[in-house]
Protein backbone atom coordinates (compact mmCIF):
# COMPACT_ATOMS: atom_id res chain seq x y z
CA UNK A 1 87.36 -35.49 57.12
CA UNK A 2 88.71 -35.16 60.67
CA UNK A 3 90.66 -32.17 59.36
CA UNK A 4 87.50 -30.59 57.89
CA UNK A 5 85.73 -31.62 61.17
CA UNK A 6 88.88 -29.43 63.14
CA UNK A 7 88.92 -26.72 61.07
CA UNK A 8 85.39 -25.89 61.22
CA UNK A 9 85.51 -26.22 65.35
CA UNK A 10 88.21 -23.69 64.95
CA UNK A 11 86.94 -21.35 62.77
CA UNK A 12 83.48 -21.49 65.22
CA UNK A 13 85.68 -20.86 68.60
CA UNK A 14 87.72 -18.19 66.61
CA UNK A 15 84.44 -16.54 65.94
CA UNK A 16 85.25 -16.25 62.20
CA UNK A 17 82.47 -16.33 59.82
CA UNK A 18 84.69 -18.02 56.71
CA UNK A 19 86.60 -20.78 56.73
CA UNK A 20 89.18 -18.50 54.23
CA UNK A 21 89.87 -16.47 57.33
CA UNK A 22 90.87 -18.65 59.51
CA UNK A 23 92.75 -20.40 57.35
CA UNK A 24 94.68 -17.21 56.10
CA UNK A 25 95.47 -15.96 60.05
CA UNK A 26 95.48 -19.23 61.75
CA UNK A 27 95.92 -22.76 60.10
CA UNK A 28 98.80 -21.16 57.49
CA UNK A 29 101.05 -19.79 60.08
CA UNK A 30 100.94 -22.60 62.68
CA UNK A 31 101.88 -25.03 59.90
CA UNK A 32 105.08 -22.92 59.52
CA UNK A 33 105.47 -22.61 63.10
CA UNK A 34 105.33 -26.07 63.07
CA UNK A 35 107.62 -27.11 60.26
CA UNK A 36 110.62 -24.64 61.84
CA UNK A 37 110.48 -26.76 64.80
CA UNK A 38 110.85 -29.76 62.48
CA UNK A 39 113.90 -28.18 61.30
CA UNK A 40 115.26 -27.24 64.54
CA UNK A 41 114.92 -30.47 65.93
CA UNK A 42 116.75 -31.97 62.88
CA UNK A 43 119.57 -29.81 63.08
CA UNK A 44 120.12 -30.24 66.39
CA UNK A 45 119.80 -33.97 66.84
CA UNK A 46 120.78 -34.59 63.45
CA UNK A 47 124.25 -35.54 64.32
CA UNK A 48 122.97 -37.99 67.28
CA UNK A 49 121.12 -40.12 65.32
CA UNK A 50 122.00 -43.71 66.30
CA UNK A 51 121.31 -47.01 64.12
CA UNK A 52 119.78 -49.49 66.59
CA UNK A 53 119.79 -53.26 65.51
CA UNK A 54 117.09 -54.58 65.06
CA UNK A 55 116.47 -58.03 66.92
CA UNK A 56 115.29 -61.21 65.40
CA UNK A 57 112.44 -62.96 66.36
């Protein structure tokens, strides 16, 4: 619902009159802009991940 909630503020700031649109120019490419920094950040820090103990309580 939140999502729906976002999408419609965009679409209204955007000034497009169909969700579709804004969808197909906005919300699609940011989500791939989004999940190559994903990927970048896991190949860089990849190797650096370090296993921290966990403490008992």
């Amino acid at each position: 619902m939140a999502s729906d909630c976002s999408e419609f503020a965009l679409r209204l700031l955007l000034g497009h009159e169909s969700l579709n649109t804004t969808e197909k120019y906005y919300v699609a490419p940011a989500k791939k802009r989004v999940e190559k920094g994903i990927d970048a950040r896991q190949r860089m820090w990849g190797a650096d991940v370090i296993d921290v103990p966990a403490t008992g309580s």
